[in-house]
C-alpha atoms as a PDB file:
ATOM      1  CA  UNK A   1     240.050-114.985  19.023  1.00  0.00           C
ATOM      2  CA  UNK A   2     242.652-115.635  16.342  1.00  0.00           C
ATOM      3  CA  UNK A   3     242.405-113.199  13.037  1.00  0.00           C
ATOM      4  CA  UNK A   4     245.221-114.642  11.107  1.00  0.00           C
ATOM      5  CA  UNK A   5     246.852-118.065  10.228  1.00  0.00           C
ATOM      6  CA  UNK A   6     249.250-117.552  12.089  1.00  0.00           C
ATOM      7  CA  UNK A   7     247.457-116.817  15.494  1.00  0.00           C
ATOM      8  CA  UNK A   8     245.385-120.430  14.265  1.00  0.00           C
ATOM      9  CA  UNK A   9     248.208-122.126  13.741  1.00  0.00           C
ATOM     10  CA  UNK A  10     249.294-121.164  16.979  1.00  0.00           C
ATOM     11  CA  UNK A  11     246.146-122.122  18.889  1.00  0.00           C
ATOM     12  CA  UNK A  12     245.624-126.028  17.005  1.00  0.00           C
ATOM     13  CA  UNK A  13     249.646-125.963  17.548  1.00  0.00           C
ATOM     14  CA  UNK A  14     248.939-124.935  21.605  1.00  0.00           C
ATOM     15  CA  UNK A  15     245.682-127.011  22.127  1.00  0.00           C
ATOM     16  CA  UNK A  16     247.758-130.561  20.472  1.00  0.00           C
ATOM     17  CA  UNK A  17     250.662-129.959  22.686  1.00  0.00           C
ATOM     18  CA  UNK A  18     249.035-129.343  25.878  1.00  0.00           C
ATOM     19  CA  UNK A  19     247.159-132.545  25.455  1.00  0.00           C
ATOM     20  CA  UNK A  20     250.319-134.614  25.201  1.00  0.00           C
ATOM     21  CA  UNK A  21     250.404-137.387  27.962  1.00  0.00           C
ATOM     22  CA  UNK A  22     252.798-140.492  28.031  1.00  0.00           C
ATOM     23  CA  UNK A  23     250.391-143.316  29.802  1.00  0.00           C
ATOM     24  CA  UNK A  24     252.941-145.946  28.104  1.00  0.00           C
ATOM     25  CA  UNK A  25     254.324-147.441  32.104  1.00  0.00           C
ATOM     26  CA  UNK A  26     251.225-146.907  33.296  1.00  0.00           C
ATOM     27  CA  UNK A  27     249.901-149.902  35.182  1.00  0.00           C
ATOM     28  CA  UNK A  28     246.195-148.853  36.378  1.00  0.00           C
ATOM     29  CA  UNK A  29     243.493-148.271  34.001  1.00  0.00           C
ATOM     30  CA  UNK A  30     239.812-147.467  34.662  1.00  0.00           C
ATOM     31  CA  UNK A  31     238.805-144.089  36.423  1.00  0.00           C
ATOM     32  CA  UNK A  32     242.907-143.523  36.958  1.00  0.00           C
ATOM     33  CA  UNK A  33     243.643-143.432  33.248  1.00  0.00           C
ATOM     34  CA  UNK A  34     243.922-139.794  31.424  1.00  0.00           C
ATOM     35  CA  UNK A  35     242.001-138.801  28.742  1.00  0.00           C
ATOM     36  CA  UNK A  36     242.755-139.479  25.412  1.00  0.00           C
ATOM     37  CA  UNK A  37     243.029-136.988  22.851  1.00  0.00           C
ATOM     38  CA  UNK A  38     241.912-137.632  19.412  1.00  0.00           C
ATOM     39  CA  UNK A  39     241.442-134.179  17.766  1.00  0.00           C
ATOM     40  CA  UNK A  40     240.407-130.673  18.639  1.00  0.00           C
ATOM     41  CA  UNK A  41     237.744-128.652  17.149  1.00  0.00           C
ATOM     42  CA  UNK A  42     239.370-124.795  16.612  1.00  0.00           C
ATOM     43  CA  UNK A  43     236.498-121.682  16.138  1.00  0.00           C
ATOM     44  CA  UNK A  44     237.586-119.689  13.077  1.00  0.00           C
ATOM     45  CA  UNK A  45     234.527-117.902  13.239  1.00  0.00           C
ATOM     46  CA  UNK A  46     236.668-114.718  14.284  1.00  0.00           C
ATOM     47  CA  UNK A  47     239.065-115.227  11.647  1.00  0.00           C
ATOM     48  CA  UNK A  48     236.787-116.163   8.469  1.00  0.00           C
ATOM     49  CA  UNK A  49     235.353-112.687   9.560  1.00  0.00           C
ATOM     50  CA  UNK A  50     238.490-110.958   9.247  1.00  0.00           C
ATOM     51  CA  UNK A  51     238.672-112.067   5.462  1.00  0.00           C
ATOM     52  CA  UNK A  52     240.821-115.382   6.180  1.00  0.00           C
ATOM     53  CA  UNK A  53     239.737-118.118   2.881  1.00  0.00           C
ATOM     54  CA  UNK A  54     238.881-121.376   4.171  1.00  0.00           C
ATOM     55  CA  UNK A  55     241.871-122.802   2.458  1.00  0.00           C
ATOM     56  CA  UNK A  56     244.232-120.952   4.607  1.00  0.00           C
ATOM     57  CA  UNK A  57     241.939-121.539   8.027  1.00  0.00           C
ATOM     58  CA  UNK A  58     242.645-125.506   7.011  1.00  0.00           C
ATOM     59  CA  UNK A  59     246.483-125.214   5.984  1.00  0.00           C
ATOM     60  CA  UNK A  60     247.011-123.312   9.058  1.00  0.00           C
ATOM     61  CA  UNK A  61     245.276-125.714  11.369  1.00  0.00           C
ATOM     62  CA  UNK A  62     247.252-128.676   9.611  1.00  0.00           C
ATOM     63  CA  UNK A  63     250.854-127.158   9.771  1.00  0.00           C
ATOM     64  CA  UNK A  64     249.787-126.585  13.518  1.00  0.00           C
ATOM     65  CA  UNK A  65     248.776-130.569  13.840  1.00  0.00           C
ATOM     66  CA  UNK A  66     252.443-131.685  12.151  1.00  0.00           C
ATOM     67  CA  UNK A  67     254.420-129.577  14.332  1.00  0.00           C
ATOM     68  CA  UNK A  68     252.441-130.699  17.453  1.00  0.00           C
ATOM     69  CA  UNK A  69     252.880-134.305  16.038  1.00  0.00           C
ATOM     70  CA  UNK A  70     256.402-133.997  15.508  1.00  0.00           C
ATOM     71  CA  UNK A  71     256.602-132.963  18.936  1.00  0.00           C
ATOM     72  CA  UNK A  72     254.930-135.327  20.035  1.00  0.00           C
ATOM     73  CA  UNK A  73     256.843-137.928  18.284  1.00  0.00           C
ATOM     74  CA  UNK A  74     260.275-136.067  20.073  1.00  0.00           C
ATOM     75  CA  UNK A  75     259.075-136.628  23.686  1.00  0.00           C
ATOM     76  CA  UNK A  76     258.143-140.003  23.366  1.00  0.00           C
ATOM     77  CA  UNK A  77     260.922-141.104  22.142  1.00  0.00           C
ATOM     78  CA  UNK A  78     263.113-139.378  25.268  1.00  0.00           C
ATOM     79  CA  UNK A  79     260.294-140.866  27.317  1.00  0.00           C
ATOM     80  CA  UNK A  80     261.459-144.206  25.755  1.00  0.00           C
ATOM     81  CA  UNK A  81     264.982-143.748  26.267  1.00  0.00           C
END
């Protein structure tokens, strides 16, 4: 249970980054293929109870999604390389 924006950031930062996969060389599809991740879903109910505004739930989960994007972004491209 996260109770500040950081500890959310933290968890939508966590979540994003352990779902990174690099299927680009991948030559089988079907059963073989990994999930793909399109978002996550993070409970602030433990947070919005600890007096966190909504505003700073969302800006917390977002600056968590760039940095795992950036990341992501970063290990392609050395996959790539």
């Amino acid at each position: 249970p996260a109770t500040d924006a950081v500890a959310l950031r933290a968890v939508a930062e966590g979540a994003l980054l352990g779902a990174y996969g690099f299927p680009w060389y991948r030559t089988r599809g079907g059963d073989d293929a990994p999930p793909v991740v399109t978002g996550i879903v993070v409970d602030t109910t433990t947070a919005r109870a600890a007096g966190l505004k909504r505003k700073d739930v969302e800006a917390a989960a977002a600056a968590g999604a760039v940095a795992a994007e950036s990341v992501w972004l970063a290990r392609d491209l050395v996959n790539l390389s």
